[in-house]
PDB file of N, CA and C in Angstrom:
ATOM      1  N   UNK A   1     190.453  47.286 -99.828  1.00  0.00           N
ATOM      2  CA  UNK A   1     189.947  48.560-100.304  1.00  0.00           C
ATOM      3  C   UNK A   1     188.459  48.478-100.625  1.00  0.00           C
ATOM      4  N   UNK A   2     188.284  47.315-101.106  1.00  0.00           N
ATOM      5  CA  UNK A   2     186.521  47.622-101.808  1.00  0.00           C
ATOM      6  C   UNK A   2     185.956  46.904-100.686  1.00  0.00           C
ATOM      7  N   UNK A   3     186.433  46.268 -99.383  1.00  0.00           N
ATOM      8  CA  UNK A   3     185.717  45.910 -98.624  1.00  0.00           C
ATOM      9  C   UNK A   3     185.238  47.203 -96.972  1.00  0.00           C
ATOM     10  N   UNK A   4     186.579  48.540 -97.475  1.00  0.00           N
ATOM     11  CA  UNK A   4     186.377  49.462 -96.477  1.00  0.00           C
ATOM     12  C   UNK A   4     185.134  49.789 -97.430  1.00  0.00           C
ATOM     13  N   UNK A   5     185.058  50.074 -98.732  1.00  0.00           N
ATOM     14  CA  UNK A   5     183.891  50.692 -99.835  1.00  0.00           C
ATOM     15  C   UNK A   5     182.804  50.356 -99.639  1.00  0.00           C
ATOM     16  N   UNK A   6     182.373  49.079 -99.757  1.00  0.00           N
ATOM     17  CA  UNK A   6     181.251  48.181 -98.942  1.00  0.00           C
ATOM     18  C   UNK A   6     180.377  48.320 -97.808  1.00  0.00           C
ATOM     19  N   UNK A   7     181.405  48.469 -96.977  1.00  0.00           N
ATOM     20  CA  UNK A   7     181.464  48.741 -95.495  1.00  0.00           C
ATOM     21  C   UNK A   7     180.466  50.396 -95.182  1.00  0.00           C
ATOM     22  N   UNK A   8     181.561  51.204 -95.897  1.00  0.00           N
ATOM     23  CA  UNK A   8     181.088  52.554 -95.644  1.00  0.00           C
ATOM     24  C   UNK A   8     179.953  52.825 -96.340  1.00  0.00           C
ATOM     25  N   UNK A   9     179.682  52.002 -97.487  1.00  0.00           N
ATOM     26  CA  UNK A   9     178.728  52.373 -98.607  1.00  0.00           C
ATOM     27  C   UNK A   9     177.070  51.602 -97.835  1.00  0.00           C
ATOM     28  N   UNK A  10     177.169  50.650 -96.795  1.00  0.00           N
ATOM     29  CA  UNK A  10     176.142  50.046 -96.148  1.00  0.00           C
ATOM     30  C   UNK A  10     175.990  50.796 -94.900  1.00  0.00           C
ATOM     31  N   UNK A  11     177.124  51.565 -94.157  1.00  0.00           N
ATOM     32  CA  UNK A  11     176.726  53.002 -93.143  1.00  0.00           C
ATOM     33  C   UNK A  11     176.114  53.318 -93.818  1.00  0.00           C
ATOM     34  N   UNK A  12     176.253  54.220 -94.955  1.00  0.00           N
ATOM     35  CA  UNK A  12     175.483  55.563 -95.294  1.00  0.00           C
ATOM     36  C   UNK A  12     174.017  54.914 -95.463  1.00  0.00           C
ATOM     37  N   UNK A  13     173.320  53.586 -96.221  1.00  0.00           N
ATOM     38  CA  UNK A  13     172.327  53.113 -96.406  1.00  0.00           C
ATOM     39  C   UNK A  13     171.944  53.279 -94.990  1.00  0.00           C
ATOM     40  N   UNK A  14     172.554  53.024 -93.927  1.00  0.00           N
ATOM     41  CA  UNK A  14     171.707  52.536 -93.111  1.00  0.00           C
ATOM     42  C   UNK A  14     171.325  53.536 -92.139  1.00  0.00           C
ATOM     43  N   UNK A  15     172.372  54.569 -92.184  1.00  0.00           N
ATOM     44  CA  UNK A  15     172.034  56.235 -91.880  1.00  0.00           C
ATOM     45  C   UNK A  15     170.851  56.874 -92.469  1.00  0.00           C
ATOM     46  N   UNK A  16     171.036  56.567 -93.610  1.00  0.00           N
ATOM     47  CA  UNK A  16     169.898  57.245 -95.101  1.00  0.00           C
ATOM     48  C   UNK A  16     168.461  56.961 -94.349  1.00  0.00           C
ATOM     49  N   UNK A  17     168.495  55.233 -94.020  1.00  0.00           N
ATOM     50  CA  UNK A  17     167.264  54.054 -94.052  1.00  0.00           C
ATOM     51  C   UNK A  17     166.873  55.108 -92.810  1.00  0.00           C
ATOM     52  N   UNK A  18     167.461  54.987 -91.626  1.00  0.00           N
ATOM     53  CA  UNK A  18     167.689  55.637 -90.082  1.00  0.00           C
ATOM     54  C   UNK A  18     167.124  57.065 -90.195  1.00  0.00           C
ATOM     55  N   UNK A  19     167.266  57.489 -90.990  1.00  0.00           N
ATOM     56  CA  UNK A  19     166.422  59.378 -90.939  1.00  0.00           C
ATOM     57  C   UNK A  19     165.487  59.263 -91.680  1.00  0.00           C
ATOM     58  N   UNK A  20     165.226  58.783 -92.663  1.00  0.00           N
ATOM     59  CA  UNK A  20     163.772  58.616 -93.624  1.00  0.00           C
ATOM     60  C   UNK A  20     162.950  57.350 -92.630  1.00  0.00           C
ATOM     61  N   UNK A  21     163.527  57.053 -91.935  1.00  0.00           N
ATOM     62  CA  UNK A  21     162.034  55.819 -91.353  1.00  0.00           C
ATOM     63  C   UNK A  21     161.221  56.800 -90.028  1.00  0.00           C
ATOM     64  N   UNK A  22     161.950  57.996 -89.750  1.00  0.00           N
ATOM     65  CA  UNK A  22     161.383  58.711 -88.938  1.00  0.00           C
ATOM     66  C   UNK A  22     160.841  59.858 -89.742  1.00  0.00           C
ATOM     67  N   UNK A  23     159.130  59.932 -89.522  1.00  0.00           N
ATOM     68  CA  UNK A  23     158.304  60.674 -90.206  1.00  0.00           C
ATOM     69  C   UNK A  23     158.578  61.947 -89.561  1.00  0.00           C
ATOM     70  N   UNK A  24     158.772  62.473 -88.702  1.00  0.00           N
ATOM     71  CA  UNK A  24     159.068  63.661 -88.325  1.00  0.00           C
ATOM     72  C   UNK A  24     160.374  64.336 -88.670  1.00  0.00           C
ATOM     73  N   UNK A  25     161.335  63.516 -88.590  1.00  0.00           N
ATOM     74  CA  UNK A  25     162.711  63.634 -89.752  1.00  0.00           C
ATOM     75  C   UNK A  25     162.307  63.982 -91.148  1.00  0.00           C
ATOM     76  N   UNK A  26     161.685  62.883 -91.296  1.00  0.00           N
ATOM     77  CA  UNK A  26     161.407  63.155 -92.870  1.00  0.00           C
ATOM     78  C   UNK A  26     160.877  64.830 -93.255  1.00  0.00           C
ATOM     79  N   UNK A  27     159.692  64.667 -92.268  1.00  0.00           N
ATOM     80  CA  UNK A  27     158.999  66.097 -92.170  1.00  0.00           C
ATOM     81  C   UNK A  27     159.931  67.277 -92.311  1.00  0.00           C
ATOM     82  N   UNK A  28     160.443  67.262 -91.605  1.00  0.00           N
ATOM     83  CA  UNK A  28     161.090  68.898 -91.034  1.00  0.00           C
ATOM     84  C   UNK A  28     162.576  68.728 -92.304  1.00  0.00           C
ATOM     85  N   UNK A  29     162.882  67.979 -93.171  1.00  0.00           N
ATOM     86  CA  UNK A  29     163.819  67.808 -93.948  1.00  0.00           C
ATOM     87  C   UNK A  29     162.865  68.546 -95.415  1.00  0.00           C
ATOM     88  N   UNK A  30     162.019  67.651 -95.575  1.00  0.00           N
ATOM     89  CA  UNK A  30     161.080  68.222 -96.789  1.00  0.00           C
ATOM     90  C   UNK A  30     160.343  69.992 -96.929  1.00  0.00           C
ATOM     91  N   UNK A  31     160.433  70.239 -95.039  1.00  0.00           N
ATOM     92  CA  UNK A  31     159.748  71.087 -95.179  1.00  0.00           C
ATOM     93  C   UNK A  31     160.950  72.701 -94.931  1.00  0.00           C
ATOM     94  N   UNK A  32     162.177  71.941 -94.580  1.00  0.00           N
ATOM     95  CA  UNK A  32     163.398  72.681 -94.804  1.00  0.00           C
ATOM     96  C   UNK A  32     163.724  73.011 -96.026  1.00  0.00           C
ATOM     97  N   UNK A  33     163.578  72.394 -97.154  1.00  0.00           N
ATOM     98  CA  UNK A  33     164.331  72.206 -98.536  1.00  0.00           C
ATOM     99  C   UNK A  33     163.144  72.916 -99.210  1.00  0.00           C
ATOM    100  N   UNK A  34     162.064  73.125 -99.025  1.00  0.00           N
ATOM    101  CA  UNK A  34     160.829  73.840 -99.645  1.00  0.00           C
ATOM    102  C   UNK A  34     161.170  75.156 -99.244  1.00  0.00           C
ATOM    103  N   UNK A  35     161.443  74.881 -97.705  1.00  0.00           N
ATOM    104  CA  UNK A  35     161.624  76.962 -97.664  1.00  0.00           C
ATOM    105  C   UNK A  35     163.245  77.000 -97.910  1.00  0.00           C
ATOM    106  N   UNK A  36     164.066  76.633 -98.046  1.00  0.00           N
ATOM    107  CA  UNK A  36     164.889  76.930 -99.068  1.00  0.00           C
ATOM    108  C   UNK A  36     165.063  77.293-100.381  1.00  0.00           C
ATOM    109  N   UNK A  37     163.801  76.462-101.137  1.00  0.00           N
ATOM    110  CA  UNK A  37     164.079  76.856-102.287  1.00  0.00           C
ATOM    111  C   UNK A  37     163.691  78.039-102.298  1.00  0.00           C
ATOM    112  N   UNK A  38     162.535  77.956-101.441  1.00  0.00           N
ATOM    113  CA  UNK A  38     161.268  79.400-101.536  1.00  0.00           C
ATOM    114  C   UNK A  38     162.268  80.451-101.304  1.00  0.00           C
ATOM    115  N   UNK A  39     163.237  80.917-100.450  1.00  0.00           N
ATOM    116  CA  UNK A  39     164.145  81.676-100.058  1.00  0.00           C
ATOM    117  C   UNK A  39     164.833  81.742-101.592  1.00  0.00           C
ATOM    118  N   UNK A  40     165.437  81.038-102.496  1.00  0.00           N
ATOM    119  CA  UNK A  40     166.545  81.177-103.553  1.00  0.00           C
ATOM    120  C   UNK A  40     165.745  81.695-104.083  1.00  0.00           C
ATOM    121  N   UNK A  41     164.481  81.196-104.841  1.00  0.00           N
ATOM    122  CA  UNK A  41     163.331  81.838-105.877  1.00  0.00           C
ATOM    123  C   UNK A  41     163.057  83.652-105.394  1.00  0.00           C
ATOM    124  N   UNK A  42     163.031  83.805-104.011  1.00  0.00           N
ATOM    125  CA  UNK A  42     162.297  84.936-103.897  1.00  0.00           C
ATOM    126  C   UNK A  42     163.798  85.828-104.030  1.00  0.00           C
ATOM    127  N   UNK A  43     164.330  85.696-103.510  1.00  0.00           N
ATOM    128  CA  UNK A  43     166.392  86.217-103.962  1.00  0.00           C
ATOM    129  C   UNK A  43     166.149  86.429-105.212  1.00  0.00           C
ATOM    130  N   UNK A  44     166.068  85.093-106.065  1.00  0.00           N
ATOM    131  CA  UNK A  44     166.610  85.432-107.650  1.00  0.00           C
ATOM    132  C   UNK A  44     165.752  86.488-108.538  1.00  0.00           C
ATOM    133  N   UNK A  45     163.608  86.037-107.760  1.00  0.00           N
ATOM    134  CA  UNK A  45     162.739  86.739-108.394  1.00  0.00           C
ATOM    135  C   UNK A  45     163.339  88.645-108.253  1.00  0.00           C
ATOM    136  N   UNK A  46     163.756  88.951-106.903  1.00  0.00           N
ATOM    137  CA  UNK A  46     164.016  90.374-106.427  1.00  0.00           C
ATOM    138  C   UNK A  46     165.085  90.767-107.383  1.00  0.00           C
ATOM    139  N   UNK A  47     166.158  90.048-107.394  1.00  0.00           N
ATOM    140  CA  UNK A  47     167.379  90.378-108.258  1.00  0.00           C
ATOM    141  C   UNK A  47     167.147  90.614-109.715  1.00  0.00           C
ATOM    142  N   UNK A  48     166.434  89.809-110.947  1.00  0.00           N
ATOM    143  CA  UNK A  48     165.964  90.362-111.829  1.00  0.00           C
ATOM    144  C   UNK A  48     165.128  91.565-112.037  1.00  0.00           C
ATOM    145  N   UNK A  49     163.890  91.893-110.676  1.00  0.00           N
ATOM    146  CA  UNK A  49     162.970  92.617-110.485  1.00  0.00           C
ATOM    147  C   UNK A  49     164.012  94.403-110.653  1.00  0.00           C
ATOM    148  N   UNK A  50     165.153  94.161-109.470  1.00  0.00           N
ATOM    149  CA  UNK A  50     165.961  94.941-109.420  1.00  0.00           C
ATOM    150  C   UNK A  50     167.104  96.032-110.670  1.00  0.00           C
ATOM    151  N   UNK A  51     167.382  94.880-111.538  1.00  0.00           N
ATOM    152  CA  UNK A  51     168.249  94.415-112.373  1.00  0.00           C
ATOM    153  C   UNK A  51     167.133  95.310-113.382  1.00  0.00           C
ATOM    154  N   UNK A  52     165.944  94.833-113.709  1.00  0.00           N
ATOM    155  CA  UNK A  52     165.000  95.675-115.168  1.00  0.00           C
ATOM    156  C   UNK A  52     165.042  97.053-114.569  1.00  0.00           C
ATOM    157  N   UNK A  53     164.503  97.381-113.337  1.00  0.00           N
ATOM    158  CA  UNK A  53     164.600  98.269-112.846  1.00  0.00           C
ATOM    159  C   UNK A  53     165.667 100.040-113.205  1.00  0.00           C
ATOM    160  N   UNK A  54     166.880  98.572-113.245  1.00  0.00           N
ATOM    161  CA  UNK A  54     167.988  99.881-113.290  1.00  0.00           C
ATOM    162  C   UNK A  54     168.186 100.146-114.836  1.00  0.00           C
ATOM    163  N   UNK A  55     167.588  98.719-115.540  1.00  0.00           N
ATOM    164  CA  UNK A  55     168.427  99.151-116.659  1.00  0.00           C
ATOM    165  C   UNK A  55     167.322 100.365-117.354  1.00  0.00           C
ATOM    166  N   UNK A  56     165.527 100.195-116.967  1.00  0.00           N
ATOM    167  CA  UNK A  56     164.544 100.959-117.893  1.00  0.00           C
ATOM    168  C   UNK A  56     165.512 102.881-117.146  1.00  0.00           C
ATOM    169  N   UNK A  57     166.114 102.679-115.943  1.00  0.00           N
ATOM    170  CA  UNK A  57     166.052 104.232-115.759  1.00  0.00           C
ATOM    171  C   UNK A  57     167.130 104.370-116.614  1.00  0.00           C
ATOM    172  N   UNK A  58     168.175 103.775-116.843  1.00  0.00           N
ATOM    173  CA  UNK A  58     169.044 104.146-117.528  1.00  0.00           C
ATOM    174  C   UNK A  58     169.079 104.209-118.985  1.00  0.00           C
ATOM    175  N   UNK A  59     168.036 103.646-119.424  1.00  0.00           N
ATOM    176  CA  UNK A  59     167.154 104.146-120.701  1.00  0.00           C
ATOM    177  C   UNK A  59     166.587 105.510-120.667  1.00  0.00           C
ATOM    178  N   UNK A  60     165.961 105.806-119.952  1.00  0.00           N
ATOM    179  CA  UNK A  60     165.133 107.120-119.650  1.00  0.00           C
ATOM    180  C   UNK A  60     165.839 108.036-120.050  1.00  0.00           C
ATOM    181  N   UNK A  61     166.820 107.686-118.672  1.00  0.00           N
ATOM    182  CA  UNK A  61     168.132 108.824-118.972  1.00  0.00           C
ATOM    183  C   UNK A  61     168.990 109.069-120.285  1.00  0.00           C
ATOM    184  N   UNK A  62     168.959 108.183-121.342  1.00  0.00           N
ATOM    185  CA  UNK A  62     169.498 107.932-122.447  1.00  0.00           C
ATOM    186  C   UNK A  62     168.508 109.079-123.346  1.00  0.00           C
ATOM    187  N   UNK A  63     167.444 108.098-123.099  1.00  0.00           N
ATOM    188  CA  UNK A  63     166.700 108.964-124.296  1.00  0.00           C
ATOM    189  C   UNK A  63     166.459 110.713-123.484  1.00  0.00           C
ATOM    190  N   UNK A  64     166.540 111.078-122.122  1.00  0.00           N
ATOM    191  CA  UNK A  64     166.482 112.472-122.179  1.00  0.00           C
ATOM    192  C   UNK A  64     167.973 112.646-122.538  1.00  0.00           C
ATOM    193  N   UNK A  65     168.797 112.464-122.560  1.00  0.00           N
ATOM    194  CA  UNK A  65     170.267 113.338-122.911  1.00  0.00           C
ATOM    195  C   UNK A  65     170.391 113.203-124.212  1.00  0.00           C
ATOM    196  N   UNK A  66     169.684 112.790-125.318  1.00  0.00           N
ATOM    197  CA  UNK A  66     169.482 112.550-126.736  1.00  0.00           C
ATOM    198  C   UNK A  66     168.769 113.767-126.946  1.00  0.00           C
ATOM    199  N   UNK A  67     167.902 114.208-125.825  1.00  0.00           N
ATOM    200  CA  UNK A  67     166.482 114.983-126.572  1.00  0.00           C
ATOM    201  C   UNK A  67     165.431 114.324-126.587  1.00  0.00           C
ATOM    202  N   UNK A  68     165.695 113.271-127.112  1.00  0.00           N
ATOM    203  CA  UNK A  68     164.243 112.632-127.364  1.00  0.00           C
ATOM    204  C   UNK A  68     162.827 112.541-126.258  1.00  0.00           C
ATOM    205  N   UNK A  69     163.182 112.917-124.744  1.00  0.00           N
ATOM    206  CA  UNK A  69     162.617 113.081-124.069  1.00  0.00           C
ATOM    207  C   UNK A  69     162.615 114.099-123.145  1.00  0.00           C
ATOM    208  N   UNK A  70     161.544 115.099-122.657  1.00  0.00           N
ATOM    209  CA  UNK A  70     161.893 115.990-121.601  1.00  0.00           C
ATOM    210  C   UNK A  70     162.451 115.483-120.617  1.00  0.00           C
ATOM    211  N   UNK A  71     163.150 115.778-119.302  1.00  0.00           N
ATOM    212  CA  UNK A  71     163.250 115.755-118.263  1.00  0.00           C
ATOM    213  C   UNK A  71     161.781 115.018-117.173  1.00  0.00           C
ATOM    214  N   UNK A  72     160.947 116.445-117.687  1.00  0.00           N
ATOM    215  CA  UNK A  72     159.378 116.171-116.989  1.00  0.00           C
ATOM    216  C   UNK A  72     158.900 115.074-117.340  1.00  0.00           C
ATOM    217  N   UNK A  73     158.724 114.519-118.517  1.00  0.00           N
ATOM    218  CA  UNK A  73     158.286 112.997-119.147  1.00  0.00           C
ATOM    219  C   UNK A  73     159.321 112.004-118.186  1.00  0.00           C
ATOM    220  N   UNK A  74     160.282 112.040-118.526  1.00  0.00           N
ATOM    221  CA  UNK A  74     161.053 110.994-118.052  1.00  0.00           C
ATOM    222  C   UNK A  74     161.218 110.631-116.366  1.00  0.00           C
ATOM    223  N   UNK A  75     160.708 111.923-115.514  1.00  0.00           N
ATOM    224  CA  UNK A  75     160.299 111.943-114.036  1.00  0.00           C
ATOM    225  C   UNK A  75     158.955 111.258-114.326  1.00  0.00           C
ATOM    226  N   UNK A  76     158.083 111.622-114.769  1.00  0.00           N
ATOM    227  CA  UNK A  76     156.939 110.782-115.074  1.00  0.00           C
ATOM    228  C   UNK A  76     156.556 109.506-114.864  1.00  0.00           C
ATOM    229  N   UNK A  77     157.516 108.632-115.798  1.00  0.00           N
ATOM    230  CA  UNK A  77     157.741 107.389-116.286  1.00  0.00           C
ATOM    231  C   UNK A  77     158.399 106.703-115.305  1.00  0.00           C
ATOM    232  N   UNK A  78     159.162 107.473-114.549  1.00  0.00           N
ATOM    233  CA  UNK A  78     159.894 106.462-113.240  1.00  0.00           C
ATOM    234  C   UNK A  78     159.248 106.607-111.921  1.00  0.00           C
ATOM    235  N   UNK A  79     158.506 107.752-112.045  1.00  0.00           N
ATOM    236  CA  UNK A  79     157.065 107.428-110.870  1.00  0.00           C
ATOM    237  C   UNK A  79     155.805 106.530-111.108  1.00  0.00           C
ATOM    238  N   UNK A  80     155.588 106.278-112.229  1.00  0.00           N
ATOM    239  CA  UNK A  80     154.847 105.555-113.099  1.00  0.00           C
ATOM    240  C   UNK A  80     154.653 104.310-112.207  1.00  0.00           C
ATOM    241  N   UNK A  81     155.841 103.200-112.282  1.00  0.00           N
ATOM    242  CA  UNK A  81     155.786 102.230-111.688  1.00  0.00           C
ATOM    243  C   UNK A  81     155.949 102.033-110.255  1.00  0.00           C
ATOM    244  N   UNK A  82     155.756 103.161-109.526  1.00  0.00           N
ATOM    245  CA  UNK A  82     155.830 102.897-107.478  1.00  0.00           C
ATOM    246  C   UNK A  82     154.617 102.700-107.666  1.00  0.00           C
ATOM    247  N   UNK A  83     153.542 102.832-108.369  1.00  0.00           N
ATOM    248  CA  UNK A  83     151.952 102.722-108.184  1.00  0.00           C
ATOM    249  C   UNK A  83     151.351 101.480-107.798  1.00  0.00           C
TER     250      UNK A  83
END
């Protein structure tokens, strides 16, 4: 058992060794995992961006069905930010 462990555990080293000794491997791996992250960050940045978004209109709308705000103000305020 710990000699299949051994065994398989000196493949993977030597797979590992085998793609990192090639600089162009290396390359296009580092430069995969950068625009990956860049892809999750710009996802997660949009999704919060989205997320404040809905909740300020649904404030708006709060405070006009209170009164506390006209209608006209509160159209205002949500054209405000396309600028």
């Amino acid at each position: 058992m710990f000699e299949l462990l051994a065994h398989a555990q000196s493949d993977g080293q030597a797979i590992a060794s085998q793609i990192l000794d090639n600089e162009e491997t290396l390359f296009l791996v580092v430069g995969g995992a950068v625009g990956i992250v860049g892809i999750v960050f710009g996802t997660a940045t949009a999704m919060v961006k989205a997320t404040a978004r809905e909740r300020t209109r649904r404030e708006i709308a709060a405070y006009i069905a209170e009164g506390a705000m006209t209608p006209e103000q509160g159209e205002r305020l949500m054209r405000a930010g396309k600028r």
